[in-house]
N, C-alpha and C. Protein backbone atom coordinates (compact mmCIF):
# COMPACT_ATOMS: atom_id res chain seq x y z
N UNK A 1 15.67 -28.42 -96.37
CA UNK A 1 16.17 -28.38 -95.01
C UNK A 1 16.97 -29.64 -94.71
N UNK A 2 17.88 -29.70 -93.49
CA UNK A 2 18.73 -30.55 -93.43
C UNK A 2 18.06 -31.42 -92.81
N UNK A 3 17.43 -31.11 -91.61
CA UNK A 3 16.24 -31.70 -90.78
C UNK A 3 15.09 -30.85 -90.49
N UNK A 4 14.45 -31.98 -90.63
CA UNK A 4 13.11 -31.00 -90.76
C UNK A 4 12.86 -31.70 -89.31
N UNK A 5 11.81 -30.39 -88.31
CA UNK A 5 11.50 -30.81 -87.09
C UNK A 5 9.70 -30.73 -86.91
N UNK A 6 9.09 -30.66 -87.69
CA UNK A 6 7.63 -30.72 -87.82
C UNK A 6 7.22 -28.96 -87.91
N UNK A 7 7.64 -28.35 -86.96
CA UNK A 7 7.85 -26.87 -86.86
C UNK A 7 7.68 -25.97 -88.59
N UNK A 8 8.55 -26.36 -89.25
CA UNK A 8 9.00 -26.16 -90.36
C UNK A 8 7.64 -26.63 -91.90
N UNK A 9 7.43 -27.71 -91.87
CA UNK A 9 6.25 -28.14 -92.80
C UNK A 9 5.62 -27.56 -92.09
N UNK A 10 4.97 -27.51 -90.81
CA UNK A 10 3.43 -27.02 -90.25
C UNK A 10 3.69 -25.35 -90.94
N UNK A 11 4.37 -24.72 -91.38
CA UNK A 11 4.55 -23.39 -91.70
C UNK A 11 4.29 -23.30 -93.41
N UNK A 12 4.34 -24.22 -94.40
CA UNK A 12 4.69 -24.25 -95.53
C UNK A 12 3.14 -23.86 -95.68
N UNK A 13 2.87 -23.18 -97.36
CA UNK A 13 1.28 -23.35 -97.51
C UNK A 13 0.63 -24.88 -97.95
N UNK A 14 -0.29 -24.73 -98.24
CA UNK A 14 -0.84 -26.16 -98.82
C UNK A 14 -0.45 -26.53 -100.23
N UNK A 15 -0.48 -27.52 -100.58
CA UNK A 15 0.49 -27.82 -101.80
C UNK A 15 -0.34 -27.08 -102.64
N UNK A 16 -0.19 -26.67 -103.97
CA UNK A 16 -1.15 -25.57 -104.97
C UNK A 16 -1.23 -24.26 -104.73
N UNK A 17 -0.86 -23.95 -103.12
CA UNK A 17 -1.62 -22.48 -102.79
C UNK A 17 -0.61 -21.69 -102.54
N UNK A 18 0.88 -21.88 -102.93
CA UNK A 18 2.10 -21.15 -102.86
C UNK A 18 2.86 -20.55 -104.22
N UNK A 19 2.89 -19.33 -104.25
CA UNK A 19 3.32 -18.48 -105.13
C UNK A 19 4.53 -18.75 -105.73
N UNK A 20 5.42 -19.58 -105.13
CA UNK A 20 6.54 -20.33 -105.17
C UNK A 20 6.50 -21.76 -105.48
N UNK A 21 6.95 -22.54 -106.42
CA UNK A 21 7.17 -23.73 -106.21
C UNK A 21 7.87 -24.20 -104.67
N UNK A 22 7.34 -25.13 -103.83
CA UNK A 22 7.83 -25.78 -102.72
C UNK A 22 8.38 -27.59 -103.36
N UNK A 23 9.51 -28.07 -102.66
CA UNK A 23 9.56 -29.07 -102.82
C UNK A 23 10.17 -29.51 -101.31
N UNK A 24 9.64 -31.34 -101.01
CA UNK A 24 9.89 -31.15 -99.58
C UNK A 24 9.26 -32.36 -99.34
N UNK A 25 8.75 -32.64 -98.04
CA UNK A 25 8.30 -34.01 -97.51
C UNK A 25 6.97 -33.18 -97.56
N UNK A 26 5.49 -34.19 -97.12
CA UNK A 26 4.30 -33.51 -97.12
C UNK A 26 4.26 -33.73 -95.30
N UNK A 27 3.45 -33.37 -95.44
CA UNK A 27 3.22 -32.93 -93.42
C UNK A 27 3.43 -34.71 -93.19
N UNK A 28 2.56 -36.07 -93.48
CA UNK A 28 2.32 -36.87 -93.00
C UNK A 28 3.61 -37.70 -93.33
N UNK A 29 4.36 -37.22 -94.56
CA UNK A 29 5.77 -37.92 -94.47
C UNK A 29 6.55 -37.28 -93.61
N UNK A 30 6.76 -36.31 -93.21
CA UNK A 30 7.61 -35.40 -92.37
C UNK A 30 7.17 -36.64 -90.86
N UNK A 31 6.22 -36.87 -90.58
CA UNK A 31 5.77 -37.53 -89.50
C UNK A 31 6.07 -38.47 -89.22
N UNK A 32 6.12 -39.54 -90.95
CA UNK A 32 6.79 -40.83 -90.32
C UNK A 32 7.91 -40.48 -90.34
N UNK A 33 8.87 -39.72 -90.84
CA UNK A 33 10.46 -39.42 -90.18
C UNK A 33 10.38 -39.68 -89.14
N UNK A 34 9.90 -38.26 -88.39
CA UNK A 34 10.19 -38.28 -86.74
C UNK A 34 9.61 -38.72 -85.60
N UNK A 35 8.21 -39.35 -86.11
CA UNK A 35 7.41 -39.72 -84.79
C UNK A 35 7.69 -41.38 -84.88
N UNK A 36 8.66 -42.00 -84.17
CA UNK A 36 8.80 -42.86 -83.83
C UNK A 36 7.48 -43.91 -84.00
N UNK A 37 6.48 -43.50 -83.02
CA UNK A 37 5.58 -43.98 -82.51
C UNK A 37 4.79 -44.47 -83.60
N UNK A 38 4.77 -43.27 -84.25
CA UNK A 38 3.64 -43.63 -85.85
C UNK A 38 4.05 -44.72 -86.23
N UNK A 39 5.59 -44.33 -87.10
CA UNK A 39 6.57 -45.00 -87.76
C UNK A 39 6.34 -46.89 -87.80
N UNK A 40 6.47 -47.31 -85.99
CA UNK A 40 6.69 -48.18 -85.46
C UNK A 40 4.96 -49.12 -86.07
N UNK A 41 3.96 -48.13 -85.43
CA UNK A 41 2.30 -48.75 -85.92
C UNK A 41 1.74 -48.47 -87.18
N UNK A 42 2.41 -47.81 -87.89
CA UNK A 42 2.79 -47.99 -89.61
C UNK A 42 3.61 -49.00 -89.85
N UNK A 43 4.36 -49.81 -89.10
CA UNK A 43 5.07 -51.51 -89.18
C UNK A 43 4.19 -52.14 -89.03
N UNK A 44 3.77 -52.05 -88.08
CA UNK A 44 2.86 -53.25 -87.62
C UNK A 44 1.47 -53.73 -88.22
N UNK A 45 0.65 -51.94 -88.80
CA UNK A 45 -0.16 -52.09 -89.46
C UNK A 45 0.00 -52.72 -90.77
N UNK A 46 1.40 -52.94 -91.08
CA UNK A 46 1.77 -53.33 -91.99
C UNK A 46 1.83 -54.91 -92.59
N UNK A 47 2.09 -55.20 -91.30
CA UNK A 47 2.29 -57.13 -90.99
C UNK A 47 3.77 -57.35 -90.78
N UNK A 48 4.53 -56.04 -90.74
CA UNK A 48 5.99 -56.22 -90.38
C UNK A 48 6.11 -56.55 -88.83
N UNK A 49 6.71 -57.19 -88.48
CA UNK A 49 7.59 -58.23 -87.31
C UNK A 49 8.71 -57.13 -86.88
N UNK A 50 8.03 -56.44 -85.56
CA UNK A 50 8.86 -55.51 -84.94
C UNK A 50 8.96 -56.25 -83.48
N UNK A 51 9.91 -55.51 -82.83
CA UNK A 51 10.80 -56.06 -81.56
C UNK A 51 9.59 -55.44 -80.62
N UNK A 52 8.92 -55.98 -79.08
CA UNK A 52 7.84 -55.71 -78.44
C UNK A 52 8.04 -54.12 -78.10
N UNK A 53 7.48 -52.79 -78.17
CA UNK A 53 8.16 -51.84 -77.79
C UNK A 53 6.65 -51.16 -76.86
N UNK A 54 7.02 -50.08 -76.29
CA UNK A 54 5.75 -49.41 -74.77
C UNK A 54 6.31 -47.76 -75.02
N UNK A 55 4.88 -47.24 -75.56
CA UNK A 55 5.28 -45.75 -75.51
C UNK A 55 5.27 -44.78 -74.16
N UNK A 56 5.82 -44.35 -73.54
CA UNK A 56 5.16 -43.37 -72.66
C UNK A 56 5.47 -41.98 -72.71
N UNK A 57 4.12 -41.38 -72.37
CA UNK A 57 4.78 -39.83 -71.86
C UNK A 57 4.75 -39.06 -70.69
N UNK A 58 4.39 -40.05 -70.06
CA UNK A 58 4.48 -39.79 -68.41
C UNK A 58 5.83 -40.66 -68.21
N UNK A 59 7.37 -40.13 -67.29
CA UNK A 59 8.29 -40.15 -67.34
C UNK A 59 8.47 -41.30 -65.98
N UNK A 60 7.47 -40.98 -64.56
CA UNK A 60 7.56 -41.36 -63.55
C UNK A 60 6.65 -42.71 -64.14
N UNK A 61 5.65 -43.21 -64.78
CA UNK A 61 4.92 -44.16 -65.36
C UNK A 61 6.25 -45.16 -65.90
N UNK A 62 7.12 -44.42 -67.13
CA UNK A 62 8.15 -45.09 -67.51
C UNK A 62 9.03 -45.91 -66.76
N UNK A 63 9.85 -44.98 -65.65
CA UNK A 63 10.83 -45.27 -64.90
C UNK A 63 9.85 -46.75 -64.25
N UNK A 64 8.65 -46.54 -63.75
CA UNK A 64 8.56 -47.68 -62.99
C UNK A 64 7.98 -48.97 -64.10
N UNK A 65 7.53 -48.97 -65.31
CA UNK A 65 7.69 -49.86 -65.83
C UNK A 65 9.35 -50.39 -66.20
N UNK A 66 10.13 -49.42 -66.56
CA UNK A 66 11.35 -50.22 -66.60
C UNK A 66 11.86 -51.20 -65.16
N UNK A 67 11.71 -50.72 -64.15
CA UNK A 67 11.99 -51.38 -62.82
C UNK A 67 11.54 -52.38 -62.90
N UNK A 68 9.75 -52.58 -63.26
CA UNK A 68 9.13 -53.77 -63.29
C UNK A 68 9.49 -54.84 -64.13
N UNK A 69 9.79 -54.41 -65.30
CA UNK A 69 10.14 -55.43 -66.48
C UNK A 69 10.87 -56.34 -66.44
N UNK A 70 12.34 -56.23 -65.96
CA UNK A 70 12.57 -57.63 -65.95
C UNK A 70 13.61 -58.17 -66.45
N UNK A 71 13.91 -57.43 -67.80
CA UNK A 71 14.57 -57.73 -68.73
C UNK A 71 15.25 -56.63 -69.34
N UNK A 72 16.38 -56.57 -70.23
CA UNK A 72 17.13 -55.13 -70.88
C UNK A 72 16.35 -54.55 -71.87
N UNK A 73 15.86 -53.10 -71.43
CA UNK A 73 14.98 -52.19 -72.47
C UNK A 73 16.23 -51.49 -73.51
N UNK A 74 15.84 -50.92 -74.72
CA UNK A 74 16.34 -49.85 -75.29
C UNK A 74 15.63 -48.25 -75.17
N UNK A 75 15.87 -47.25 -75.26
CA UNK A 75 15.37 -46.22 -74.98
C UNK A 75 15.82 -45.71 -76.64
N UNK A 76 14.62 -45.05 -77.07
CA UNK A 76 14.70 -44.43 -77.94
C UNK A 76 13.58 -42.92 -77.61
N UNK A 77 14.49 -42.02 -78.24
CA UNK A 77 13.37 -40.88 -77.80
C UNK A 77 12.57 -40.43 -79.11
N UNK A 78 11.21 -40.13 -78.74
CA UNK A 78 9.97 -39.89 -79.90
C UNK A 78 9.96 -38.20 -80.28
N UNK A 79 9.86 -37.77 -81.21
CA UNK A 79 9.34 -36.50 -81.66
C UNK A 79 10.84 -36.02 -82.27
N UNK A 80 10.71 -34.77 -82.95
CA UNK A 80 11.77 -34.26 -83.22
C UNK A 80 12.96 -33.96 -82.18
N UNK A 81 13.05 -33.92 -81.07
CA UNK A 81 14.11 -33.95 -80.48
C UNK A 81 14.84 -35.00 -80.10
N UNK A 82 13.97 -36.04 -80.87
CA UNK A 82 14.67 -37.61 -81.11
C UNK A 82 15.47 -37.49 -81.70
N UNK A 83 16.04 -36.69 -82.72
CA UNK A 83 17.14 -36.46 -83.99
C UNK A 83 18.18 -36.21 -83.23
N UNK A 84 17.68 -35.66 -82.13
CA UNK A 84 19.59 -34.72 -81.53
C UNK A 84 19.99 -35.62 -80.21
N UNK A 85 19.14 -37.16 -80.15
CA UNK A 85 19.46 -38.03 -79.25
C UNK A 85 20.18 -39.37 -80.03
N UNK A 86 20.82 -40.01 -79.08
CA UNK A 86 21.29 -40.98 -79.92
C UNK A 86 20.14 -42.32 -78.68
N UNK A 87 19.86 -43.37 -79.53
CA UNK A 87 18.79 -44.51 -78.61
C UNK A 87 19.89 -45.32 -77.66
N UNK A 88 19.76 -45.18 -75.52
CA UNK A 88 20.09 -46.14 -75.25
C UNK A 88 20.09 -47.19 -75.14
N UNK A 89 20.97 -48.20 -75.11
CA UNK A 89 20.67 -49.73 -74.81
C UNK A 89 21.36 -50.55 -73.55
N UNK A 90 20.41 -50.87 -72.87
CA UNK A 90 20.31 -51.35 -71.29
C UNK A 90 21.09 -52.46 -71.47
N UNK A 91 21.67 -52.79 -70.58
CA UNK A 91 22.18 -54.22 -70.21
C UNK A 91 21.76 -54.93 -68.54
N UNK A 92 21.68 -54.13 -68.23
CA UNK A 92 21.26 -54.65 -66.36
C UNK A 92 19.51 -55.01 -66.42
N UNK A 93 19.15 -56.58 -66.12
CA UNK A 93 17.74 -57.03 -66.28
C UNK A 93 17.08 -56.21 -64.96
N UNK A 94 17.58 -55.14 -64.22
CA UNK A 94 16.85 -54.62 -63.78
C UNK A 94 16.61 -53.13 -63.80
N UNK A 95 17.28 -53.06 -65.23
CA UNK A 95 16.86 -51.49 -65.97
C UNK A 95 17.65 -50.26 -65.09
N UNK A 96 18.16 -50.67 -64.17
CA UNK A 96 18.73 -49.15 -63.56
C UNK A 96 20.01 -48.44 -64.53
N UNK A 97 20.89 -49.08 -65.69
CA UNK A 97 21.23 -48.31 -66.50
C UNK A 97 20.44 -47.46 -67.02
N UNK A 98 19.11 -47.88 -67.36
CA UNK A 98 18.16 -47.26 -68.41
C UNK A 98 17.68 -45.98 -67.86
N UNK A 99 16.75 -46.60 -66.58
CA UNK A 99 17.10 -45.49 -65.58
C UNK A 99 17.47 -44.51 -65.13
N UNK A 100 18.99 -44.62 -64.93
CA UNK A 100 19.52 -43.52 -65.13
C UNK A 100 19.79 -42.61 -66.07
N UNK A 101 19.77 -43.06 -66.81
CA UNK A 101 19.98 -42.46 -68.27
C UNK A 101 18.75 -41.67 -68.28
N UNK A 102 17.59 -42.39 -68.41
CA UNK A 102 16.58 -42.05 -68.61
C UNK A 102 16.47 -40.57 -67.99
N UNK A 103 16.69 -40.58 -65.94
CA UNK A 103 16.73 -39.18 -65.29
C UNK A 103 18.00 -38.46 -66.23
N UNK A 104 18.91 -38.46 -66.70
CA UNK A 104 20.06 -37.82 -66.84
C UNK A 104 19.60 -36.50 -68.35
N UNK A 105 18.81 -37.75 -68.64
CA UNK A 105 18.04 -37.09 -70.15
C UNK A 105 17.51 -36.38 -70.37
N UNK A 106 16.49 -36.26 -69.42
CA UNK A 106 14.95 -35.99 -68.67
C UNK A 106 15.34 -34.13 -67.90
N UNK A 107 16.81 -34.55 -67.52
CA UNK A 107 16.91 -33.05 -66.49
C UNK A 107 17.78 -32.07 -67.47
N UNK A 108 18.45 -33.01 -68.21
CA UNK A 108 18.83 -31.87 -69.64
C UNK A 108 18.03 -31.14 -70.84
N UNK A 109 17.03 -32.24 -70.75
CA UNK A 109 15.67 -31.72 -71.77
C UNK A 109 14.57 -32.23 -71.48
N UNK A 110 14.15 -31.23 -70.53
CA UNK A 110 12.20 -31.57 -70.69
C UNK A 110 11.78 -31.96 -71.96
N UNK A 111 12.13 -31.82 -72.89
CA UNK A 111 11.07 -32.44 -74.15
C UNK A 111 11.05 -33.66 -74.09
N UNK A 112 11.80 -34.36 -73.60
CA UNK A 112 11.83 -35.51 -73.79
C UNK A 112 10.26 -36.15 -72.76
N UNK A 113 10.32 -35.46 -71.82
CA UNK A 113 8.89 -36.00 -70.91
C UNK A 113 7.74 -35.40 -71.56
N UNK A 114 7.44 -34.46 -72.27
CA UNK A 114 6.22 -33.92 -72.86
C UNK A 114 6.12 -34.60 -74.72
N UNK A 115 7.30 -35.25 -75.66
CA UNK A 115 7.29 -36.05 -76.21
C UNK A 115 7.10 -37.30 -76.38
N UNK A 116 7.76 -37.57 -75.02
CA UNK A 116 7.84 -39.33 -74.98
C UNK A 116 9.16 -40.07 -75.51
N UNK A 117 8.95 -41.33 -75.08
CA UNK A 117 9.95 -41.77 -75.31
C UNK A 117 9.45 -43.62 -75.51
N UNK A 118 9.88 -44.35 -76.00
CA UNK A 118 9.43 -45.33 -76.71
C UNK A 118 10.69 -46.49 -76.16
N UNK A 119 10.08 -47.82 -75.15
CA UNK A 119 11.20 -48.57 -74.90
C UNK A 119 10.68 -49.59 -75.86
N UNK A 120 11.76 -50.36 -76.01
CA UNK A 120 11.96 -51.46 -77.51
C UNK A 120 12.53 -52.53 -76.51
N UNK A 121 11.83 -53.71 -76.58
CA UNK A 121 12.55 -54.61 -76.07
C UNK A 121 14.00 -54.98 -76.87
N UNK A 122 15.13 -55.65 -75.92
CA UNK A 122 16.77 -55.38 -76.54
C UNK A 122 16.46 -56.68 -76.99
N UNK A 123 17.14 -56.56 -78.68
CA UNK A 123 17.45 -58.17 -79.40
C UNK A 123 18.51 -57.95 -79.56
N UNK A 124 19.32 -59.11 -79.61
CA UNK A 124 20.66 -59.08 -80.32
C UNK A 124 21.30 -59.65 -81.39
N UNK A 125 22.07 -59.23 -81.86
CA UNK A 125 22.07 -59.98 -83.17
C UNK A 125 22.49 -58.66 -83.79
N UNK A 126 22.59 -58.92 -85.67
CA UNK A 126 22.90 -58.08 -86.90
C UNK A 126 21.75 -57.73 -86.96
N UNK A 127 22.25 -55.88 -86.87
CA UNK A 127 20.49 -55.32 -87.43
C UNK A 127 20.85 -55.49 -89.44
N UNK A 128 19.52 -55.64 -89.43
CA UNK A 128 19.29 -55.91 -90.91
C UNK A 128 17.75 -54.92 -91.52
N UNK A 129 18.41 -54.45 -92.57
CA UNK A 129 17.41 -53.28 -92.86
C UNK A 129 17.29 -52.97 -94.72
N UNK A 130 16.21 -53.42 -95.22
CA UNK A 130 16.05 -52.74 -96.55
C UNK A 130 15.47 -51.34 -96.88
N UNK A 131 16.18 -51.04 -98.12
CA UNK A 131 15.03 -50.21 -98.13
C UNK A 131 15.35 -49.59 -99.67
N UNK A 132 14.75 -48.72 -100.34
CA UNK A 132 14.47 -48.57 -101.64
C UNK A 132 14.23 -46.58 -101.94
N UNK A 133 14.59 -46.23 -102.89
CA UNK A 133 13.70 -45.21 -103.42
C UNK A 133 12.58 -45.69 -103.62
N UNK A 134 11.80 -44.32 -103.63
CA UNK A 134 9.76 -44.58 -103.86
C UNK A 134 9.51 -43.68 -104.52
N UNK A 135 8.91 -43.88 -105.24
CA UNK A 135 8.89 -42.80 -106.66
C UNK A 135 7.11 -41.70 -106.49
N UNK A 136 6.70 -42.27 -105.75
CA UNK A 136 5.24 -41.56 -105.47
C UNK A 136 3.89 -43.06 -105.75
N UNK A 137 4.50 -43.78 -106.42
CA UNK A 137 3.73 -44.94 -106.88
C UNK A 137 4.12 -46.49 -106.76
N UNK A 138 5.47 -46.71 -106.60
CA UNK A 138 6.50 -47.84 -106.45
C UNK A 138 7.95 -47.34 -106.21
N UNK A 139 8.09 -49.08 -104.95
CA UNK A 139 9.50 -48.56 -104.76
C UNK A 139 10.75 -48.75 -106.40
N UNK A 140 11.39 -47.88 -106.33
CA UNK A 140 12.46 -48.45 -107.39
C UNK A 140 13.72 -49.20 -107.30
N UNK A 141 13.69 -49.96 -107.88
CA UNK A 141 14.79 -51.04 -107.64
C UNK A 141 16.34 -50.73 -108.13
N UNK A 142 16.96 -51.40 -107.55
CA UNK A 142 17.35 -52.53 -106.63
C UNK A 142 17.45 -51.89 -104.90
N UNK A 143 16.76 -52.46 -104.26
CA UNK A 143 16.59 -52.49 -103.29
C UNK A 143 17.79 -51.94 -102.54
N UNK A 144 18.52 -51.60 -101.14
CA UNK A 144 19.77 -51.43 -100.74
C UNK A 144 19.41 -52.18 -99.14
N UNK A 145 20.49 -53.45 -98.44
CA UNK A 145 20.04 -54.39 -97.63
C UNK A 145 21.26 -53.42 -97.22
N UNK A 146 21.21 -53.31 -95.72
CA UNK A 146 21.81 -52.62 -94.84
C UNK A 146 22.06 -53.93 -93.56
N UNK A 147 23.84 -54.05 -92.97
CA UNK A 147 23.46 -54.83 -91.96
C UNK A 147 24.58 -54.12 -91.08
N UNK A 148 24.34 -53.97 -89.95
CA UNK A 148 24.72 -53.02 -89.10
C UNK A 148 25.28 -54.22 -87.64
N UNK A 149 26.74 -54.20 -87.67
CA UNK A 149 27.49 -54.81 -86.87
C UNK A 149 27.10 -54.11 -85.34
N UNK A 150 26.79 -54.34 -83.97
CA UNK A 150 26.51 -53.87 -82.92
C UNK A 150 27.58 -53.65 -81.93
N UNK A 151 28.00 -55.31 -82.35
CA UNK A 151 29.52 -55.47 -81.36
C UNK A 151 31.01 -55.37 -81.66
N UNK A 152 31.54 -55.49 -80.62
CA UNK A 152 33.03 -55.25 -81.50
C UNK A 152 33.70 -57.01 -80.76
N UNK A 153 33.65 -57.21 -82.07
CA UNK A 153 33.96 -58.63 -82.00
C UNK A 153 33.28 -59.40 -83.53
N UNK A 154 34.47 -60.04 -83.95
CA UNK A 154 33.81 -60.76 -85.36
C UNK A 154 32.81 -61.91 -85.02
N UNK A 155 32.03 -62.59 -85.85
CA UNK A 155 31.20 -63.84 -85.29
C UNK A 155 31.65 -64.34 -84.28
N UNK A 156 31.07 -64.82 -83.11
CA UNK A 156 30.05 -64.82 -82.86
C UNK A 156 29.21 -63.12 -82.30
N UNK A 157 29.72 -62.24 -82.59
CA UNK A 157 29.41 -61.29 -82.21
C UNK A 157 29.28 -61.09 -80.24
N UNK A 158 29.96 -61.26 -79.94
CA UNK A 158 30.21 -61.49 -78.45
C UNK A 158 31.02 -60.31 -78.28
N UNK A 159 31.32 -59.38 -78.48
CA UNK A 159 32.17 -58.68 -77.41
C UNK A 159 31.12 -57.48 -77.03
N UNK A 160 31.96 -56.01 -76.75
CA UNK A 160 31.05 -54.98 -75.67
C UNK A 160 30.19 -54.59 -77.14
N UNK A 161 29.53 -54.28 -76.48
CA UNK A 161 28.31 -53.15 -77.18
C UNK A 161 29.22 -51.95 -77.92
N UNK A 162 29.03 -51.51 -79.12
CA UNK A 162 29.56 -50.30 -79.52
C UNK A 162 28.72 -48.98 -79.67
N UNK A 163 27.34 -49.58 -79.99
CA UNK A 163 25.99 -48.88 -80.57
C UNK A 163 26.60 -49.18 -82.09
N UNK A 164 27.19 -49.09 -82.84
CA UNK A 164 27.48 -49.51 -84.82
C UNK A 164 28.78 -49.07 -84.61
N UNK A 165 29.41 -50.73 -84.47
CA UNK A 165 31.00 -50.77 -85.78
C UNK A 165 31.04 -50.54 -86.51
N UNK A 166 30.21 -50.80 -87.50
CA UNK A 166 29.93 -50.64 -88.69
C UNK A 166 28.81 -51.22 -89.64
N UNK A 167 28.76 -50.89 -90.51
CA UNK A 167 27.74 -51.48 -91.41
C UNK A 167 28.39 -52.06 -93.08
N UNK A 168 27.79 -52.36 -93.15
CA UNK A 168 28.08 -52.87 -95.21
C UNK A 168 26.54 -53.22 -95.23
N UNK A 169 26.47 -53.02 -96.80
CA UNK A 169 25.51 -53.17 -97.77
C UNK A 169 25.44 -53.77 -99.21
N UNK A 170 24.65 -54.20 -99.77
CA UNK A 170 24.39 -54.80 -100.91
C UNK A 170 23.33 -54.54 -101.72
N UNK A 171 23.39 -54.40 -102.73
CA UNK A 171 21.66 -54.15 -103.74
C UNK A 171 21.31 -55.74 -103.93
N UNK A 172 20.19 -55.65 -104.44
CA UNK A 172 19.76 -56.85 -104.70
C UNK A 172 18.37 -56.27 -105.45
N UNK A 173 18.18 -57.09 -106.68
CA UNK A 173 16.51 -56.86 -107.37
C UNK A 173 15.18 -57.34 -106.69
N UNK A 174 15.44 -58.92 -106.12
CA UNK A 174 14.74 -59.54 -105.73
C UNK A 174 15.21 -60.33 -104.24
N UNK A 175 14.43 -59.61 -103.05
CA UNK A 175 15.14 -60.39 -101.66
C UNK A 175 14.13 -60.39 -100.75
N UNK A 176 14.12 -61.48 -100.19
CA UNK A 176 13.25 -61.94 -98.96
C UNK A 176 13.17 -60.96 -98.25
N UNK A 177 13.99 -60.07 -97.46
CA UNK A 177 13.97 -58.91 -96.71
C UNK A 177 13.18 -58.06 -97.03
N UNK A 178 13.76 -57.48 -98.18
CA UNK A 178 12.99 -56.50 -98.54
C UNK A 178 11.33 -56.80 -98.97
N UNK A 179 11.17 -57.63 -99.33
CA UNK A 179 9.91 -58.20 -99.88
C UNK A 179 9.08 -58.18 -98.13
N UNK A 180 9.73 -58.67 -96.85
CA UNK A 180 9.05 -58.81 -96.32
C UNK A 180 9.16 -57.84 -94.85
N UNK A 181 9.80 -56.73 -95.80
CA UNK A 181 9.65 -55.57 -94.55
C UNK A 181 8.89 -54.26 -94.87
N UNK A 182 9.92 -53.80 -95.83
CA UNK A 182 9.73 -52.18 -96.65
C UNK A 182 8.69 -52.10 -97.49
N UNK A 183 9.05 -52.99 -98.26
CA UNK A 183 7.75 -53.19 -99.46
C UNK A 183 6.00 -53.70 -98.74
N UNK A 184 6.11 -53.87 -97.81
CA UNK A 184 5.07 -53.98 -97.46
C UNK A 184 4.03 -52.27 -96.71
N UNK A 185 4.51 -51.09 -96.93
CA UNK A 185 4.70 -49.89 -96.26
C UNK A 185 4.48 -49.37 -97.44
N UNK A 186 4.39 -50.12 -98.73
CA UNK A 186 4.29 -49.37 -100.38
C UNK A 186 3.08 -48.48 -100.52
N UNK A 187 2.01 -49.30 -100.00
CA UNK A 187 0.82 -48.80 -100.30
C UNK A 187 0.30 -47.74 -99.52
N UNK A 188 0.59 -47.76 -98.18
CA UNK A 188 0.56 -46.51 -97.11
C UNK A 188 1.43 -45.12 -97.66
N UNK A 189 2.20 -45.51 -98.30
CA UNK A 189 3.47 -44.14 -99.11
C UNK A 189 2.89 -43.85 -99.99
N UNK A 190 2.21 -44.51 -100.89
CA UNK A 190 1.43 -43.66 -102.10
C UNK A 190 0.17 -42.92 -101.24
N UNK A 191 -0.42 -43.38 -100.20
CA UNK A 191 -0.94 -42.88 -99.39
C UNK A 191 -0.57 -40.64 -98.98
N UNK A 192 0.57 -40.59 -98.72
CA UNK A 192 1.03 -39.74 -97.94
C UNK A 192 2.33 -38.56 -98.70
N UNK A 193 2.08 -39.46 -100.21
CA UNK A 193 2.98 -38.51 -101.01
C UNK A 193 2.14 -37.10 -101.69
């Protein structure tokens, strides 16, 4: 499948008990795909260094923590209908971009209030991201470092927001990043394969 939406594995038989060879994600990898939420406390359980983030699925709960906060949230939406959203990012420290967005979202697709939706406090800067094939037992190398330009503007990175100019990448065998993000998530994946 092109995307899988949880719908789809919950239907498959159990691995062994299909007349057919199946090949595919298993239910609990299908999960960290799309459930944000997991994904995020599968980081953390990890010892990975994530940005402060607040799940909710009460919508009217949300809206008024964004009011309260203070500062620029990101909105990312949780569950499979997270795939067919793209994540906003606030700029007004008193969240009424988010806000709105948030209602605008909310009245086009109820799923989004019976899923949830996950705010990420906003950092700025080069996103930077490793990550590897995993073979069922170890990741395989060379690693692939992903860094994802935000703004449109060369260093100092100062101009508008784009959501990704672009990105470039590099392999590498041996890198601080990767050593101290992905690879730490090794042992939970042999877990769930």
């Amino acid at each position: 499948f092109a995307v899988m939406t949880g719908r789809r594995v919950q239907g498959f038989p159990e691995p062994g008990k299909s007349p057919i060879p199946l090949l595919g994600p298993s239910r609990d990898a299908e999960k960290l795909e799309i459930d944000r939420r997991h994904g995020m406390q599968i980081m953390q359980d990890a010892g990975i260094e994530v940005p402060d983030w607040w799940f909710f699925d009460n919508i009217n709960k949300a809206i008024k923590f964004a009011q309260d906060h203070g500062s620029p949230l990101v909105i990312k939406p949780n569950g499979a209908h997270a795939l067919s959203y793209m994540s906003v990012v606030g700029h007004a420290n008193d969240n009424a971009d988010v806000i709105a967005m948030l209602k605008l979202a909310v009245r086009k697709d109820a799923e989004i209030a019976t899923k949830g939706i996950i705010f990420q406090e906003l950092v700025e800067g080069v996103e930077m991201s490793a990550g590897a094939f995993f073979n069922g037992t170890d990741f395989v190398m060379p690693a692939m470092l992903t860094f994802e330009n935000k703004r449109f503007a060369p260093p100092p990175y100062t101009g508008p927001a784009t959501g990704e100019l672009g990105s470039y990448a590099l392999f590498d065998y041996e890198n601080k990043l990767f050593a101290e993000t992905t690879k730490k998530v090794g042992r939970y994946l042999t877990e769930i394969v």
